[in-house]
N, C-alpha and C. Protein backbone atom coordinates (compact mmCIF):
# COMPACT_ATOMS: atom_id res chain seq x y z
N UNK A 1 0.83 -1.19 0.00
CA UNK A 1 0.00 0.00 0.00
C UNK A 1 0.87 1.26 0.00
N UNK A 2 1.83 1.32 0.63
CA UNK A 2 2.89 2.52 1.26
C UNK A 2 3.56 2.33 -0.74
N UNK A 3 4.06 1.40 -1.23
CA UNK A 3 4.85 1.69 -2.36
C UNK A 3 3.80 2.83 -3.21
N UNK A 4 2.15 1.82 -3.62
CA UNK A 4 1.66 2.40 -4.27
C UNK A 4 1.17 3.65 -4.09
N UNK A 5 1.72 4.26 -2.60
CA UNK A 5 1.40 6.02 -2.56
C UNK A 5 2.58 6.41 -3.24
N UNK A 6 3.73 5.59 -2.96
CA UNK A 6 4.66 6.63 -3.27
C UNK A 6 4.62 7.00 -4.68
N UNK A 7 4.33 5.61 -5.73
CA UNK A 7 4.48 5.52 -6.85
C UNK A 7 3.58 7.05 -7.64
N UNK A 8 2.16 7.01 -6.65
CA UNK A 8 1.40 8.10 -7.19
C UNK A 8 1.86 9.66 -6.71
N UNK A 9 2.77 9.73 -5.85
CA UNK A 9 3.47 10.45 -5.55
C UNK A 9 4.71 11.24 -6.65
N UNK A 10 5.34 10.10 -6.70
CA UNK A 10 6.11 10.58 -7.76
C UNK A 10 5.42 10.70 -9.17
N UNK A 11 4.32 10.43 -9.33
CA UNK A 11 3.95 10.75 -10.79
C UNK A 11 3.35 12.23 -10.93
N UNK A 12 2.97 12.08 -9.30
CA UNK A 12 2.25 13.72 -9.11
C UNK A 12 3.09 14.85 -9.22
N UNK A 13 4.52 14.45 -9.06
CA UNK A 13 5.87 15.43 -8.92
C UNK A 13 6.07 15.31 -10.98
N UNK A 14 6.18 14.45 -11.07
CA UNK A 14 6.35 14.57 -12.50
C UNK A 14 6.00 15.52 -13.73
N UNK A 15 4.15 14.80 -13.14
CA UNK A 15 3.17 15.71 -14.09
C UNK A 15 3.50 17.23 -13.73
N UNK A 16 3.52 17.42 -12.39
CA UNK A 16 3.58 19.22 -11.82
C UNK A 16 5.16 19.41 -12.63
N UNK A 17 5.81 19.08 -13.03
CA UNK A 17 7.12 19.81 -13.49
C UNK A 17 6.81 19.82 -15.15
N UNK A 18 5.79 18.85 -15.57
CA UNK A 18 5.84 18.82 -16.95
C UNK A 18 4.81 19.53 -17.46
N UNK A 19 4.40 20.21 -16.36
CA UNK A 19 2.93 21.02 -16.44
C UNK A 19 1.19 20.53 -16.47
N UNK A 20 1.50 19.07 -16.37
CA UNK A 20 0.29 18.66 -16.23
C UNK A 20 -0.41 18.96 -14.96
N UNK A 21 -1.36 20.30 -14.49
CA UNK A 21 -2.22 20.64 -13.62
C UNK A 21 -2.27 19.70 -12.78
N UNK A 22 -3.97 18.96 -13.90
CA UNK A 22 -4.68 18.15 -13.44
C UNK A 22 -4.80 16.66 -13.55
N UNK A 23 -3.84 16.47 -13.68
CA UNK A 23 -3.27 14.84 -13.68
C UNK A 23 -2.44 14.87 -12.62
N UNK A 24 -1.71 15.62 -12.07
CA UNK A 24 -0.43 16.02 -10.66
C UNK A 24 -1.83 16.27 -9.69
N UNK A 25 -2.49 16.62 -9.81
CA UNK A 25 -3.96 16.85 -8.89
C UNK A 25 -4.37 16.04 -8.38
N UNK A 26 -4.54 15.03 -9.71
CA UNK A 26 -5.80 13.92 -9.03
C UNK A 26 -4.72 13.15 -8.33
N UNK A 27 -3.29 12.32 -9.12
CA UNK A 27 -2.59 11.61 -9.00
C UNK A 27 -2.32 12.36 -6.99
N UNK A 28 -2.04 13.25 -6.76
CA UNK A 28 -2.00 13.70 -5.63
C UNK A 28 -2.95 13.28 -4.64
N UNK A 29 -4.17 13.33 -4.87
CA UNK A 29 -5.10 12.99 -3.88
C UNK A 29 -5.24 11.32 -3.79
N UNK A 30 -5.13 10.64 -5.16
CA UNK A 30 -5.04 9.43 -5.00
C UNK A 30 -4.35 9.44 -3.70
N UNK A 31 -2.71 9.84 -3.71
CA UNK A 31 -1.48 9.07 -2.62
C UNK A 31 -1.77 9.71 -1.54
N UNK A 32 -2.56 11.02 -1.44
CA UNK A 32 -3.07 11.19 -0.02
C UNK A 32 -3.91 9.69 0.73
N UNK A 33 -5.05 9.46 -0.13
CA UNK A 33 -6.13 8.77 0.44
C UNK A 33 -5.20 7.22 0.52
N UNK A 34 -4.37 7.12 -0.49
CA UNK A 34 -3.51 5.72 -0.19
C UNK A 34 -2.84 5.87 1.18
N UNK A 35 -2.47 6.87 1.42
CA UNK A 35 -1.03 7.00 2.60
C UNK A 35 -2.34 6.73 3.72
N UNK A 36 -3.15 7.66 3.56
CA UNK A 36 -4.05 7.64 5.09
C UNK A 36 -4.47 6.18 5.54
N UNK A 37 -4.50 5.31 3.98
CA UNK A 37 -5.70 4.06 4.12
C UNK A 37 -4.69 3.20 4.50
N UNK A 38 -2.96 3.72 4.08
CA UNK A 38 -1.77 2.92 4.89
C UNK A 38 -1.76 2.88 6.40
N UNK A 39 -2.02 3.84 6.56
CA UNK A 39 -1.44 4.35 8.22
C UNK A 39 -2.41 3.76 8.77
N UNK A 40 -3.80 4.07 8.74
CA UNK A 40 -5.00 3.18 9.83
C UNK A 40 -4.76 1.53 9.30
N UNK A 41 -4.50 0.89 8.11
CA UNK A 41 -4.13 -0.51 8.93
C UNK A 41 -2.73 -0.60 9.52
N UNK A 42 -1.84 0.08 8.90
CA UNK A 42 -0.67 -0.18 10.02
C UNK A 42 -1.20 -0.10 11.58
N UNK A 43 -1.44 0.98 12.16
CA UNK A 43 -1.88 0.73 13.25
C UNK A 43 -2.78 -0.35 13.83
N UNK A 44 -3.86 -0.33 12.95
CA UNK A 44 -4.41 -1.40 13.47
C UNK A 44 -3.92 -2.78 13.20
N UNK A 45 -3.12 -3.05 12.44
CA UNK A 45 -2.72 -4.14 12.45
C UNK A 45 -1.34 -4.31 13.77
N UNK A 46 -0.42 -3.26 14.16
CA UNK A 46 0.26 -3.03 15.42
C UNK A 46 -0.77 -3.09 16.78
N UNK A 47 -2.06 -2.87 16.95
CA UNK A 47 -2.62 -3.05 17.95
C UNK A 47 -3.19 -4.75 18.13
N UNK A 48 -3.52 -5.00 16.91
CA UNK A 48 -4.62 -5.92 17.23
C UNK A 48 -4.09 -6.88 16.36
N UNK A 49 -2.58 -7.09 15.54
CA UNK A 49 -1.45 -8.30 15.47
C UNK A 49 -0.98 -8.68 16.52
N UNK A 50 -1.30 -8.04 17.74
CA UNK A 50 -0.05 -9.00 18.89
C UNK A 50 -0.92 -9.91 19.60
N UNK A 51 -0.64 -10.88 19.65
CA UNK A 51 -1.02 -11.74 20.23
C UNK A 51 -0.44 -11.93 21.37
N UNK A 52 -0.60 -12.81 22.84
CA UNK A 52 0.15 -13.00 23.43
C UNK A 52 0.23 -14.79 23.13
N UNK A 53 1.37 -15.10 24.69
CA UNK A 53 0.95 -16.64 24.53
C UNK A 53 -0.64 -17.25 24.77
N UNK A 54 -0.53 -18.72 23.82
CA UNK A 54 -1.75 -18.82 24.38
C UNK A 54 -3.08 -18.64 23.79
């Protein structure tokens, strides 16, 4: 999940240098909503992966 923000990340840096607006726009919000949808299962998978013994 974390690669495929970055990937849309860097395309968003791309398009913005090659002048594409609104393709660096959307591609942007994609890797926002990827990064966020990273971070709440990381966490939840750090809370509620540990098991103990047993």
């Amino acid at each position: 999940m974390l690669s495929w923000a970055i990937t849309f990340l860097i395309i968003a840096i791309i398009a913005a240098v090659l002048g594409f607006g609104g393709i660096a726009g959307t591609a942007t919000g994609i890797a926002k909503i990827l990064f966020v949808v990273f971070l709440v299962m990381f966490i939840a998978s750090f809370f509620f992966g540990r098991r103990g013994p047993g």
